[in-house]
Structures are given as structure tokens and as C-alpha cells.
N, C-alpha and C. Protein backbone atom coordinates (compact mmCIF):
# COMPACT_ATOMS: atom_id res chain seq x y z
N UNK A 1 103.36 91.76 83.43
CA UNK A 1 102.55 92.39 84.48
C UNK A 1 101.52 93.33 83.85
N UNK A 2 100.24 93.48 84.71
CA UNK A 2 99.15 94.16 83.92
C UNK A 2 99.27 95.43 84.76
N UNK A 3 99.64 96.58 84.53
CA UNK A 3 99.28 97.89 85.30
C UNK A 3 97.81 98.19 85.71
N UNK A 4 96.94 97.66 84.85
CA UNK A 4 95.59 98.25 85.62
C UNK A 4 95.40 97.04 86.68
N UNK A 5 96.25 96.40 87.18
CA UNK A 5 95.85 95.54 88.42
C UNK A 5 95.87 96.36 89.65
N UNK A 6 96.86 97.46 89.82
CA UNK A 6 96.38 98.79 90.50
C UNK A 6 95.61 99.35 90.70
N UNK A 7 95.12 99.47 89.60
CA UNK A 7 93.87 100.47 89.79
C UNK A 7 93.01 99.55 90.41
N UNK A 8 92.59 98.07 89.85
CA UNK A 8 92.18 97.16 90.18
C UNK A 8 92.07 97.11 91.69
N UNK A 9 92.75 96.44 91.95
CA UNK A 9 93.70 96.90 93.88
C UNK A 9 92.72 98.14 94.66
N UNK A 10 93.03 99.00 94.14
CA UNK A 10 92.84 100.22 94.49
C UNK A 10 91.12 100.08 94.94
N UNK A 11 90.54 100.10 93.96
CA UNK A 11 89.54 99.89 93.62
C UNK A 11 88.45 98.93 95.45
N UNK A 12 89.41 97.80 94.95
CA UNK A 12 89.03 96.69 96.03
C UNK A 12 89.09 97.12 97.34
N UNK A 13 90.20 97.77 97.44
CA UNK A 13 90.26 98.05 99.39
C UNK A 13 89.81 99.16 99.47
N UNK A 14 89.51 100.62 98.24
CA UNK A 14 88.60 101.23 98.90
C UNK A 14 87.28 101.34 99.50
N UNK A 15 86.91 99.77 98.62
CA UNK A 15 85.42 99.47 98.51
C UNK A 15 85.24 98.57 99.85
N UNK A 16 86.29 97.47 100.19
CA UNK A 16 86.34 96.91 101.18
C UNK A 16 86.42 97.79 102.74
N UNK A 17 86.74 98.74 102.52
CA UNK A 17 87.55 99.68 103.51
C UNK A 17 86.33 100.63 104.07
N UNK A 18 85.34 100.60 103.47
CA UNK A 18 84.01 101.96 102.96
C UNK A 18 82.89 100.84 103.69
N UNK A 19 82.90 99.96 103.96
CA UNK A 19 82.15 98.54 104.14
C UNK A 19 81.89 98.76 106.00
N UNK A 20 80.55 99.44 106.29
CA UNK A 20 80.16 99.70 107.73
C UNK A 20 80.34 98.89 108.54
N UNK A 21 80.75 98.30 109.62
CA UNK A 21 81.36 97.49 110.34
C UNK A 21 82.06 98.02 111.74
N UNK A 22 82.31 96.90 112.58
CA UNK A 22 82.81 97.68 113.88
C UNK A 22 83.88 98.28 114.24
N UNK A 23 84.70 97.82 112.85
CA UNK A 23 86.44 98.82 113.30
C UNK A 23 85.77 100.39 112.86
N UNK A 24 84.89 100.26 111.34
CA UNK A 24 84.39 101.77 110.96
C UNK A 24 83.87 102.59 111.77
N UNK A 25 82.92 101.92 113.31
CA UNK A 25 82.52 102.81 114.11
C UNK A 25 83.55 103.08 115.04
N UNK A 26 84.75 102.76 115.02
CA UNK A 26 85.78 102.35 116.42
C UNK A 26 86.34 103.98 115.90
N UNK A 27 86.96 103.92 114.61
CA UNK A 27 87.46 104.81 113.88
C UNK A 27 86.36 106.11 114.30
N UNK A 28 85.75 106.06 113.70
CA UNK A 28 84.75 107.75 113.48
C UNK A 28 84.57 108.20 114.95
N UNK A 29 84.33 107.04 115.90
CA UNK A 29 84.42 107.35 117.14
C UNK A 29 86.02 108.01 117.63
N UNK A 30 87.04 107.41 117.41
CA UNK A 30 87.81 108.15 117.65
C UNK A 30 88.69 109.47 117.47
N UNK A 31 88.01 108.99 116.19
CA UNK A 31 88.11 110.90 115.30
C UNK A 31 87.26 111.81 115.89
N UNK A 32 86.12 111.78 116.25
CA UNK A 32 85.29 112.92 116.88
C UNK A 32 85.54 112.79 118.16
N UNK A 33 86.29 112.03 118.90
CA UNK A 33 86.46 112.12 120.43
C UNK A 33 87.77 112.46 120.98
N UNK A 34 88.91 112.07 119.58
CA UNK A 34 90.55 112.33 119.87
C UNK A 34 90.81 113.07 118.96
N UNK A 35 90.35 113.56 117.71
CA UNK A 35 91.13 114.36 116.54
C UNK A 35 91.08 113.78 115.66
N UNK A 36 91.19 114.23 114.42
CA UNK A 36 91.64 113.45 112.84
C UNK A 36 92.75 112.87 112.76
N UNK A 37 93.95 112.89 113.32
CA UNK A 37 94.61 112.63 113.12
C UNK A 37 94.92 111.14 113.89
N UNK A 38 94.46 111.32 115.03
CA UNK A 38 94.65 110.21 116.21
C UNK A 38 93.31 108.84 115.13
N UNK A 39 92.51 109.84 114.33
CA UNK A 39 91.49 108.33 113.58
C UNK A 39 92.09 107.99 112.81
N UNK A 40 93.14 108.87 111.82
CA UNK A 40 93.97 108.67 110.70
C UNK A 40 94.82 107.37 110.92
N UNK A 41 95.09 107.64 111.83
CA UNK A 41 96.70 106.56 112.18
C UNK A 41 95.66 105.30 112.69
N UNK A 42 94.58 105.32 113.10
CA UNK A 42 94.11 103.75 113.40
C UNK A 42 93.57 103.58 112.06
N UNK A 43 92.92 104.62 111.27
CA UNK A 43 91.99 103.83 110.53
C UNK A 43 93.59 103.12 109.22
N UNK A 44 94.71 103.53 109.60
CA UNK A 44 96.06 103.64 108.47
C UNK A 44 96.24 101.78 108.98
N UNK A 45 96.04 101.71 110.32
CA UNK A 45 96.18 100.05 110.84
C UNK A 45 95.22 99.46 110.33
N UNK A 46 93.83 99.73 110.20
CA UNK A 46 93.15 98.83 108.80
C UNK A 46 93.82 98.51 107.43
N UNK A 47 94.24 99.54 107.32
CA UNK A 47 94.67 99.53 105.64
C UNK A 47 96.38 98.36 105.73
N UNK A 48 96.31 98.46 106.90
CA UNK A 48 97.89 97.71 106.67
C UNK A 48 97.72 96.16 106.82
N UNK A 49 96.47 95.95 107.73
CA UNK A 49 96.03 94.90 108.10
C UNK A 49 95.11 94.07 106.90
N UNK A 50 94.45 94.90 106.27
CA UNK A 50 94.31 94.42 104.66
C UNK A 50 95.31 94.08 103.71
N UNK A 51 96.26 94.82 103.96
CA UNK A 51 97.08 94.31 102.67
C UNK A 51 98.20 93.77 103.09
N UNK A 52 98.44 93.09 104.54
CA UNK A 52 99.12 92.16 105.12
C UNK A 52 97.94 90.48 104.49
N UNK A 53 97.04 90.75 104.85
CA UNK A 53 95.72 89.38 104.29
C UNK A 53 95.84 89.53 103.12
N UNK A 54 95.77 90.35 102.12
CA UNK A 54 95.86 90.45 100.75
C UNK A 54 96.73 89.81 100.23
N UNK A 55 98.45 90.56 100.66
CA UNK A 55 99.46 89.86 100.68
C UNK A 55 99.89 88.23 100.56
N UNK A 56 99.34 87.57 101.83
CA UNK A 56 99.48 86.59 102.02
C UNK A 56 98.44 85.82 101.61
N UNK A 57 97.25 86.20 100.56
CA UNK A 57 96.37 85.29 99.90
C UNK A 57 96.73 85.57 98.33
N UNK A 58 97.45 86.65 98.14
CA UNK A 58 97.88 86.74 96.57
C UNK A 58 99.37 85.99 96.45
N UNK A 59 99.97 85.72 97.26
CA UNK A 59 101.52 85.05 96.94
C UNK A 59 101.43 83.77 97.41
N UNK A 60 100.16 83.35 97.60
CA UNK A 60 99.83 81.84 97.96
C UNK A 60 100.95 81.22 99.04
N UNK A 61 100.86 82.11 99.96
CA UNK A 61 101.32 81.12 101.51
C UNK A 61 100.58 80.33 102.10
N UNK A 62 100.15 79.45 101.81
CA UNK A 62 99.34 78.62 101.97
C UNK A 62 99.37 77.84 103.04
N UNK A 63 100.42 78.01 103.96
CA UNK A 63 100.90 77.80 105.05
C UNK A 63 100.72 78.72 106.27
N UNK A 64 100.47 79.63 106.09
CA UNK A 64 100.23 80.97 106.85
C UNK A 64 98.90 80.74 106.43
N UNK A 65 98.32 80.67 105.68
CA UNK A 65 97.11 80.86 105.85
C UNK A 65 95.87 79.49 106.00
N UNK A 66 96.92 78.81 105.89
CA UNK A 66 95.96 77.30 106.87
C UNK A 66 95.98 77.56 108.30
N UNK A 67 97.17 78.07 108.52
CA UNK A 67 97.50 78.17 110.47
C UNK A 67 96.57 78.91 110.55
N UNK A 68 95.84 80.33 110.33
CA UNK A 68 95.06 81.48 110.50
C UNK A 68 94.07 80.74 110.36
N UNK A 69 93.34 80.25 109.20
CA UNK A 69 92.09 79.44 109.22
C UNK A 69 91.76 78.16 110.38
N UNK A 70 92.51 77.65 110.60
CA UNK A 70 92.49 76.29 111.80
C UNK A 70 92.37 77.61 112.54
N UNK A 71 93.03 78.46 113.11
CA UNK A 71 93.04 79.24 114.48
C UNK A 71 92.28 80.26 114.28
N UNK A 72 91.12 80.06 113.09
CA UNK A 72 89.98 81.18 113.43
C UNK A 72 89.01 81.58 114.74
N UNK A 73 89.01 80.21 115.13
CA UNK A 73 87.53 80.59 116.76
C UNK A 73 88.65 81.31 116.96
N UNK A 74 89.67 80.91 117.59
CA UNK A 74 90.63 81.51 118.80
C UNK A 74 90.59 83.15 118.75
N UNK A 75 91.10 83.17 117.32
CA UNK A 75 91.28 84.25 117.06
C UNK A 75 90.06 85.15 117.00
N UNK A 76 88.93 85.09 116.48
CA UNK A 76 87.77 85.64 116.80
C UNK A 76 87.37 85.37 118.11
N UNK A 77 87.71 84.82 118.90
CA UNK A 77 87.01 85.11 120.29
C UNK A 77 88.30 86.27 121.26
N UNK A 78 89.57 86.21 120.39
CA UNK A 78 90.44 87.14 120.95
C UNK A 78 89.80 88.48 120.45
N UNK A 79 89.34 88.56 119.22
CA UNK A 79 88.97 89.62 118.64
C UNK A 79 87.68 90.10 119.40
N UNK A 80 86.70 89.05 119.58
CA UNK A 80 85.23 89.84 120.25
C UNK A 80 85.51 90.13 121.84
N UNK A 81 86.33 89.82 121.95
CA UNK A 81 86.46 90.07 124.07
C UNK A 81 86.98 91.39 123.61
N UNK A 82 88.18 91.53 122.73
CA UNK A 82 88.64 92.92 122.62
C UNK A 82 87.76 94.08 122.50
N UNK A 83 86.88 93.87 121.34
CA UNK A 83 85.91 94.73 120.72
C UNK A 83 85.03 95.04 122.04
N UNK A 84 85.06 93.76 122.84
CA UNK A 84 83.83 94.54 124.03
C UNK A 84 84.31 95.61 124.99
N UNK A 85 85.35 95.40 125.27
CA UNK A 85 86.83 96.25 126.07
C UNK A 85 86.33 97.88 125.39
N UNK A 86 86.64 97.56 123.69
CA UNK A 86 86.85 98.80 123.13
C UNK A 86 85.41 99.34 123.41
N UNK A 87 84.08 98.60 123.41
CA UNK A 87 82.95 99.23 123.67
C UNK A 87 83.01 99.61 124.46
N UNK A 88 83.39 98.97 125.99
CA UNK A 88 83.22 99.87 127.21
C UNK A 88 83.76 100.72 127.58
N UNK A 89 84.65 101.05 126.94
CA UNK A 89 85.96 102.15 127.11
C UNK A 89 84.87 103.14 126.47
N UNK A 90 84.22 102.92 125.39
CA UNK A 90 83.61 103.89 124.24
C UNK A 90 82.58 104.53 125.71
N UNK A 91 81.33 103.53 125.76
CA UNK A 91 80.58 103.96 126.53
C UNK A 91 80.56 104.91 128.02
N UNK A 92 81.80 104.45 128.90
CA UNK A 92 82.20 104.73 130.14
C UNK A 92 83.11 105.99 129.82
N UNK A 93 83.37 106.28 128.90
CA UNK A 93 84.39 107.52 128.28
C UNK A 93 83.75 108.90 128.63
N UNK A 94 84.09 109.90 128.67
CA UNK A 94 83.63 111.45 128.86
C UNK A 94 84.64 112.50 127.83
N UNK A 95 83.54 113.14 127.18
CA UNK A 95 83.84 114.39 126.52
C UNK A 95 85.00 114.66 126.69
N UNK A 96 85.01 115.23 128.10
CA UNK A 96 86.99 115.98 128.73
C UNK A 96 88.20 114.98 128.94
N UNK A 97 87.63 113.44 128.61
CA UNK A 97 88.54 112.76 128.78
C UNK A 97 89.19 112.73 127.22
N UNK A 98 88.81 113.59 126.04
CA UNK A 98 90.05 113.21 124.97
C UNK A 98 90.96 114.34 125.03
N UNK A 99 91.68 115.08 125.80
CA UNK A 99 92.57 115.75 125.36
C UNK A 99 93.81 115.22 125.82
N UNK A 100 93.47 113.99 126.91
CA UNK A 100 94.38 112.99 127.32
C UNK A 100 94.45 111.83 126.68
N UNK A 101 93.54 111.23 126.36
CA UNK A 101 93.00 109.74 125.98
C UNK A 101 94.35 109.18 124.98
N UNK A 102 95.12 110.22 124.48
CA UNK A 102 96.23 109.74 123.38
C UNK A 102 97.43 109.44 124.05
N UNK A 103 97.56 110.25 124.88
CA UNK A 103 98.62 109.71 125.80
C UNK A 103 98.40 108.51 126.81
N UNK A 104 97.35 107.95 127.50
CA UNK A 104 96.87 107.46 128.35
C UNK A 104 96.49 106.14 127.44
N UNK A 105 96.35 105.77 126.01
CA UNK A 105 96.48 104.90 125.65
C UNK A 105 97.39 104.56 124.49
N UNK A 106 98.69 105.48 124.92
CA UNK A 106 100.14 104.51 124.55
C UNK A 106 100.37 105.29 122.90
N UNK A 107 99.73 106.93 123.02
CA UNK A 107 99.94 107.81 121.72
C UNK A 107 99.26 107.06 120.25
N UNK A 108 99.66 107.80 119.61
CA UNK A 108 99.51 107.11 118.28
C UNK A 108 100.02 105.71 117.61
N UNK A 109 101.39 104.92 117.98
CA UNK A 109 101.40 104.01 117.85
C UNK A 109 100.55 103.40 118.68
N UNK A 110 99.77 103.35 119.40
CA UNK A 110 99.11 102.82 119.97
C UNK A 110 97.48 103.01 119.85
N UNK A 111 97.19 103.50 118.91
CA UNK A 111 96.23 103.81 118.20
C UNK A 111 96.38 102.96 116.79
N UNK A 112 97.29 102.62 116.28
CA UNK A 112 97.70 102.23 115.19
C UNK A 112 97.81 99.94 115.39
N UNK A 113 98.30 100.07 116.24
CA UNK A 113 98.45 98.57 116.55
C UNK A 113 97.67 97.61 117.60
N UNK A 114 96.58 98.66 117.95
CA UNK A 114 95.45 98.35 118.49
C UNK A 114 94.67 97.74 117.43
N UNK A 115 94.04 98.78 116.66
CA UNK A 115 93.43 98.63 115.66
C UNK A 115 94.09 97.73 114.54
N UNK A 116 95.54 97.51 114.00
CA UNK A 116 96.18 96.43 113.12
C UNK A 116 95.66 95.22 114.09
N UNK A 117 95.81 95.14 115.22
CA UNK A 117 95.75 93.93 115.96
C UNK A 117 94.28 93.33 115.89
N UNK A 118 93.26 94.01 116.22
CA UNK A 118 91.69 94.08 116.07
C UNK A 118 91.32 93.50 114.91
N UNK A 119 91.90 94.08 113.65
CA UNK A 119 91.60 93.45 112.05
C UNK A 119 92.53 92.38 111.88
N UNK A 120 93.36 92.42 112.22
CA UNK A 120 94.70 91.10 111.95
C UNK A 120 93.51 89.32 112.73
N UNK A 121 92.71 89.68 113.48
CA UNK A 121 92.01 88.37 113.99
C UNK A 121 90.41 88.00 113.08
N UNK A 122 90.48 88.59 112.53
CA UNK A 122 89.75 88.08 111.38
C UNK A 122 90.49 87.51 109.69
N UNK A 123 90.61 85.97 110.38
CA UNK A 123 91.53 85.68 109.49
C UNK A 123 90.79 84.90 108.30
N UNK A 124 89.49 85.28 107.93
CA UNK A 124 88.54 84.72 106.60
C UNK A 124 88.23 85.91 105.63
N UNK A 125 89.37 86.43 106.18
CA UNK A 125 90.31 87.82 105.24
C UNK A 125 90.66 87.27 104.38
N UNK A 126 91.45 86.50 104.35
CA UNK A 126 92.06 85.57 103.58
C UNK A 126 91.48 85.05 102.09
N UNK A 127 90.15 84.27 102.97
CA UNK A 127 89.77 83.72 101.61
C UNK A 127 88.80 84.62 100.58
N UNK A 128 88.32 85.88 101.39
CA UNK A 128 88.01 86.65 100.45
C UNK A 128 88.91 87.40 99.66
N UNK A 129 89.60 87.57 99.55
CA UNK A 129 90.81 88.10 99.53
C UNK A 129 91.24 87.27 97.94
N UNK A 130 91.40 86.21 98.44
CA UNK A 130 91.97 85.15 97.51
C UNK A 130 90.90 84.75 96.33
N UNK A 131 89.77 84.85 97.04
CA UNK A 131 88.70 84.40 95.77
C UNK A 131 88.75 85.92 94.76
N UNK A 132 89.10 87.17 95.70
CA UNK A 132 88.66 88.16 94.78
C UNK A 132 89.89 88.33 93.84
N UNK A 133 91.04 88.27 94.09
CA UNK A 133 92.12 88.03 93.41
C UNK A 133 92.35 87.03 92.36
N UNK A 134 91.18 85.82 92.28
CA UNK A 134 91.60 85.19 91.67
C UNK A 134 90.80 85.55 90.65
N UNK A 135 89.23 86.59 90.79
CA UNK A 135 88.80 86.72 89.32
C UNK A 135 89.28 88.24 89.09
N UNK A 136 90.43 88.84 89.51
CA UNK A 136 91.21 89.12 89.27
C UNK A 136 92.40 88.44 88.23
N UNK A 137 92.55 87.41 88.00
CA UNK A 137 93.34 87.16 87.32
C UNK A 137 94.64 86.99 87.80
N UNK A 138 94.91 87.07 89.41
CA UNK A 138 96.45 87.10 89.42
C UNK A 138 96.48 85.55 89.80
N UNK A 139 97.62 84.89 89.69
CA UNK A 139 97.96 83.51 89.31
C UNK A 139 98.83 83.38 91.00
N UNK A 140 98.72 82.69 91.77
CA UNK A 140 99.61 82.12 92.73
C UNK A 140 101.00 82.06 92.01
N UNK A 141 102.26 82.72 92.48
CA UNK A 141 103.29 82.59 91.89
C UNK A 141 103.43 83.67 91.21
N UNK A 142 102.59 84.24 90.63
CA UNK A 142 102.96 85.46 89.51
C UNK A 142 102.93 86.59 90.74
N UNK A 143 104.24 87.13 91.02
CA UNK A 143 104.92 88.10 91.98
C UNK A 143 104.46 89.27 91.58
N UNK A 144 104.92 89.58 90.08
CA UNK A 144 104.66 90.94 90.07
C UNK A 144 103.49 91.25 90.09
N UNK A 145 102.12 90.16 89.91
CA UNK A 145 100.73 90.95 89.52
C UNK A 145 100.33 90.68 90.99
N UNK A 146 100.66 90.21 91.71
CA UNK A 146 100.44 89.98 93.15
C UNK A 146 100.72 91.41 93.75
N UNK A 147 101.60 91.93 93.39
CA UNK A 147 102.40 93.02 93.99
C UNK A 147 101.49 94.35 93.95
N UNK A 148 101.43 94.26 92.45
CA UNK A 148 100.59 95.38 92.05
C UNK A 148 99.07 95.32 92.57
N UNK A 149 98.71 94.27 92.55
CA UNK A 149 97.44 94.52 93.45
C UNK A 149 97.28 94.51 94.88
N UNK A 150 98.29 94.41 95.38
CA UNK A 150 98.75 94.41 97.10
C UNK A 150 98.85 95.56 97.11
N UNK A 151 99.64 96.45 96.49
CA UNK A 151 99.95 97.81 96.31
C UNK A 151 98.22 98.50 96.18
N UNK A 152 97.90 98.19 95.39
CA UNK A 152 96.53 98.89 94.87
C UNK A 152 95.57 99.20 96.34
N UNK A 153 95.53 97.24 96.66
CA UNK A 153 94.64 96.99 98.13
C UNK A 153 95.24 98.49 99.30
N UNK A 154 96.18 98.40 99.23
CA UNK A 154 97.19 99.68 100.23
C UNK A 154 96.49 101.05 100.01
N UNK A 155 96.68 101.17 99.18
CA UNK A 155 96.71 102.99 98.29
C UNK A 155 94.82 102.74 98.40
N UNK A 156 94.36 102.20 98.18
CA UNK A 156 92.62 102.38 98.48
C UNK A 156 91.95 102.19 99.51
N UNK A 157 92.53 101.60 100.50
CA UNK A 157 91.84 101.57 102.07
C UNK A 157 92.39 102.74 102.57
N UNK A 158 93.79 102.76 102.35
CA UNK A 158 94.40 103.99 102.98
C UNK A 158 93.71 105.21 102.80
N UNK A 159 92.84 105.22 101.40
CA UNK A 159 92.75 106.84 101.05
C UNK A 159 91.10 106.80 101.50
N UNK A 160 90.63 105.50 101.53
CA UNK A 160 89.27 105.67 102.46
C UNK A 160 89.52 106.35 103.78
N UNK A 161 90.29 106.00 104.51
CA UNK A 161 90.27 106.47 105.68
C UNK A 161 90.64 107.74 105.96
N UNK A 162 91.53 108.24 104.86
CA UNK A 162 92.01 109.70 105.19
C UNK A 162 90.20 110.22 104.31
N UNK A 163 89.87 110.28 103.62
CA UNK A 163 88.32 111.08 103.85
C UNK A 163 87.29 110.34 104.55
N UNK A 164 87.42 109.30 104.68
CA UNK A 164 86.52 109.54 106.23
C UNK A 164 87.38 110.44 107.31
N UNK A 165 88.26 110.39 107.52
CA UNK A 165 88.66 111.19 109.00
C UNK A 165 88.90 112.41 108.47
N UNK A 166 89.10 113.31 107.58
CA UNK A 166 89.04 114.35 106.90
C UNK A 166 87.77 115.11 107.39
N UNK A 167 87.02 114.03 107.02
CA UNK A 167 85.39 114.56 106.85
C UNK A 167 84.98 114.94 108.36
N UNK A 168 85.24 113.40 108.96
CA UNK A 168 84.45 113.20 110.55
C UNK A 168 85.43 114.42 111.54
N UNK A 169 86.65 114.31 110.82
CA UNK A 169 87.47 115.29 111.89
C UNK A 169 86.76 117.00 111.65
N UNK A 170 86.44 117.36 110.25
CA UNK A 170 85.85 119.12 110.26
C UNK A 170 84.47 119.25 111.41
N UNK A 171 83.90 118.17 111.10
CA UNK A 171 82.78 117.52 111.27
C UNK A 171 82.76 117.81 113.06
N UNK A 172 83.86 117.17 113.44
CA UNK A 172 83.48 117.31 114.90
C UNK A 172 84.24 118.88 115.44
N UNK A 173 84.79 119.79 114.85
CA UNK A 173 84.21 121.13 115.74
C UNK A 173 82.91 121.71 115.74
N UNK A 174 81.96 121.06 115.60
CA UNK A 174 80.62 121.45 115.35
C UNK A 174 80.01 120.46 116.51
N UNK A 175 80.75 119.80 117.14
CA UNK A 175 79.82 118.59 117.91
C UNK A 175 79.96 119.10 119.13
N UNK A 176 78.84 119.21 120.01
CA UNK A 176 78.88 119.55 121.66
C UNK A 176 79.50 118.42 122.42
N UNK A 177 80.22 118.48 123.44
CA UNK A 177 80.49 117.24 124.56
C UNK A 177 79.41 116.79 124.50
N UNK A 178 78.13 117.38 124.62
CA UNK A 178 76.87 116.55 124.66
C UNK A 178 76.72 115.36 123.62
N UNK A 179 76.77 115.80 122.34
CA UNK A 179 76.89 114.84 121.13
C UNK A 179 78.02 113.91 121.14
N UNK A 180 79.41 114.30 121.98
CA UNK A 180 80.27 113.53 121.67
C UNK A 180 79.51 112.32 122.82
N UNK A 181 79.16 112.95 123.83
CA UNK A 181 79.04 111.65 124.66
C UNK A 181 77.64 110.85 124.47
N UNK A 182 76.56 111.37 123.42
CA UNK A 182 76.03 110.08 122.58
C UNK A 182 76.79 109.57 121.56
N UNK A 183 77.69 109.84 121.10
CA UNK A 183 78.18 109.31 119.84
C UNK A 183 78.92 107.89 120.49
N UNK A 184 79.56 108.36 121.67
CA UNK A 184 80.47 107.93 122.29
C UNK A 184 79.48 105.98 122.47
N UNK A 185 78.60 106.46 123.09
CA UNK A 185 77.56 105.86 124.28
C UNK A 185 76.54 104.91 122.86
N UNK A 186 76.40 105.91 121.73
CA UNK A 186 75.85 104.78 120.80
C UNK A 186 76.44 103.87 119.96
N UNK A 187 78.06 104.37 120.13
CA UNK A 187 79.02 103.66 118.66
C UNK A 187 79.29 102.71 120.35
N UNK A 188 79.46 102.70 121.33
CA UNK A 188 79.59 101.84 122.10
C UNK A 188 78.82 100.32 122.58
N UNK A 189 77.23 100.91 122.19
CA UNK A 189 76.45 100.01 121.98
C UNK A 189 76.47 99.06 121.12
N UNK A 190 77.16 100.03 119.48
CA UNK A 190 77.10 98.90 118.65
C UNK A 190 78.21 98.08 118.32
N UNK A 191 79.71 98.47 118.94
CA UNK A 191 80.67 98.03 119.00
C UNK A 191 80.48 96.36 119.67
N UNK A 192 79.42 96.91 120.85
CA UNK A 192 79.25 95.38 122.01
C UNK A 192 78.66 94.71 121.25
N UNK A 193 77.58 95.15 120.37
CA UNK A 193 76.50 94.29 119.73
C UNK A 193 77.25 93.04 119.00
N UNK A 194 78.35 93.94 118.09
CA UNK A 194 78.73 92.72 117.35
C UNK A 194 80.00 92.34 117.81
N UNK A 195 80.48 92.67 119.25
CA UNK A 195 81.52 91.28 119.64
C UNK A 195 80.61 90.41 120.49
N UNK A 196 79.58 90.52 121.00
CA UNK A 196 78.60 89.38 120.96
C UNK A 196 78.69 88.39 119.81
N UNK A 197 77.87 89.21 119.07
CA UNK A 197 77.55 88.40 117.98
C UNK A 197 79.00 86.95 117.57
N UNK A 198 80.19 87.86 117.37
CA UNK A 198 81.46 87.56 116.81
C UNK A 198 81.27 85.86 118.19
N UNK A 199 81.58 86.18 119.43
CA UNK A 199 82.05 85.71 120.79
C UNK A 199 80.72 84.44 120.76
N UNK A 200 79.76 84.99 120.26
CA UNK A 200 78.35 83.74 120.35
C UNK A 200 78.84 82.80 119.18
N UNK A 201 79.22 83.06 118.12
CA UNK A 201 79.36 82.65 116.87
C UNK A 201 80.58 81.55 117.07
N UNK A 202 81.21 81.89 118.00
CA UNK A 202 82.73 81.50 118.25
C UNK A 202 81.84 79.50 119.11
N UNK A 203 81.53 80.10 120.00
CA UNK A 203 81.22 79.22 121.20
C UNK A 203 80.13 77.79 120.19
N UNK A 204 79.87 78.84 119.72
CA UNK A 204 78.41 78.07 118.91
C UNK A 204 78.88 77.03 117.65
N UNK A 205 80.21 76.99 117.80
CA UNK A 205 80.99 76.23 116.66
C UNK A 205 82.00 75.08 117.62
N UNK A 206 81.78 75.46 118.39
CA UNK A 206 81.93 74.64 119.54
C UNK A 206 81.27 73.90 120.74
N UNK A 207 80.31 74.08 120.30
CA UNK A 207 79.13 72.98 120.87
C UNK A 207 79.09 71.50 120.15
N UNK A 208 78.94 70.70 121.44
CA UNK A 208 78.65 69.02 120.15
C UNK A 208 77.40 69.25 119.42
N UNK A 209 77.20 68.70 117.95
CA UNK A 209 76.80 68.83 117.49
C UNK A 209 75.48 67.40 117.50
């Protein structure tokens, strides 16, 4: 086993994790509208949801991950109806509505498996995943270097998210209800933008050709 496949690891999902996108606005939005802590625990369901795909493209289940690939539309059109949900919730939301919003949507585990669930339907996780692992060097079958860079993928998304929500959480005692409810109203806009995009993309692979 190579120890710097960790660092390696590490490396990958912080960089993957840091990568602007619609769970990243779902997150910062919910840190400045619910607390750091309430973004912590969703943005912690990215990081688990990476190195569940990591996982299962470094130990070559190749079986699990044909089923995910055949059931990509599905799954991306489960994923973009969601994302639009989460936009309109974003947009239609009010300032005074976060001192409840954690309880009213099922606490922190429910902050946590929202968001695992959201990233778990993008299943071409996978093959990036697997191509990056493989110039990585880890071998299908070789457990322990699989491990160590599963581990790595973990420990570097994870620690993206605790300074982003570190940051965005100081960050928002400085923000007026006013600001929260553009932040709210513009990360909402762009949340919709791209489960369009995701939901058009879906349909559009399903047209006769």
C-alpha cells in the first residue's frame, strides 16, 4: 500500500468538493439562512455521497455501477424535479422563517439525507471517479490502496465544507434579512436554472432520434 494515496484522496475531493455547482449554492444558502452548523451537516452529506461513488468505482463493483449508469435519466430527472422543489423553497422562503426551518424540515438529519440523496442521483460520479483513480494508480482489487484513497476522498470534501460553512456561517451575522432574502431569491434562481438544464438534458436523450 502507498500512504501518499491519502494525501492523494484528500487532495481529489477537496478539489472536487470546492467545484461551484448547485448542491454548493444549496449549502451556502443554507448556512446564511439556518446557521453553520445546519450547512455543516448537509454540506457532511456531500462528502459522504462522494466517497460512497468513490468507493464503489475504486473496488470495482461493477455491478452497482452498471445499474446506476443504465438508471442515469431516471435518476437525474429524480434529481432535477428535486433541485427545482429546493429552488422554490429557496425563493418563496423569508428571513424569519429560519429559526424554524430546522425543525420544520425534519432537523439535521434531515438536512443531511436530503442533500446525500440530491448527490447520490448523479451517478457519472462514478466514472469520474474511476478514471481519476485509475491515473491514480489504484488497481481494481487492490483493497488497501482503494481504501486509502476512499479515506483521503472523505477527509477532503469533508474539510471543504467545514471552511466553507466556517466562513459563510461568521459571514452571515453581518447579513440583513434584506440580504438574506436576495441571497435566498438569487441562489434560488440558480438552483432552478440548472435543474432545468439537468430535467431538459434528461428528456432530450429521450427523444427519437
Amino acid at each position: 500500500m502507498d500512504p501518499t494515496l491519502t494525501l492523494r484522496g484528500f487532495v481529489l475531493g477537496f478539489t472536487i468538493a470546492a467545484t461551484v455547482g448547485p448542491i454548493s449554492l444549496l449549502v451556502i444558502r443554507r448556512t446564511v439562512a439556518e446557521g453553520g452548523l445546519y450547512g455543516l451537516v448537509s454540506g457532511l452529506g456531500v462528502a459522504t455521497a462522494d466517497a460512497t461513488y468513490g468507493a464503489i468505482a475504486a473496488f470495482g463493483l461493477t455491478v452497482i455501477t452498471d445499474l446506476l449508469i443504465n438508471a442515469r435519466q431516471v435518476l437525474g430527472l429524480i434529481g432535477g424535479v428535486f433541485l427545482l422543489w429546493m429552488a422554490w423553497q429557496a425563493i418563496h422562503s423569508t428571513p424569519t422563517e429560519a429559526a424554524t426551518v430546522t425543525t420544520r424540515r425534519g432537523g439535521y438529519a434531515g438536512a443531511y439525507l436530503s442533500i446525500l440523496g440530491l448527490t447520490m442521483t448523479n451517478p457519472m460520479t462514478i466514472l469520474a471517479f474511476g478514471a481519476l483513480f485509475a491515473g491514480f494508480g489504484v488497481r481494481n482489487g487492490a483493497s488497501g490502496d482503494a481504501a486509502l484513497v476512499v479515506l483521503g476522498v472523505l477527509l477532503g470534501s469533508s474539510t471543504w465544507w467545514v471552511v466553507l460553512t466556517t466562513v459563510v456561517g461568521r459571514l452571515r451575522t453581518r447579513v440583513t434579512p434584506r440580504w438574506i432574502h436576495r441571497i435566498n431569491v438569487a441562489s434560488g434562481v440558480v438552483i432552478g436554472a440548472f435543474a432545468i438544464v439537468v430535467i431538459g438534458s434528461v428528456f432530450a436523450t429521450w427523444l427519437p432520434r
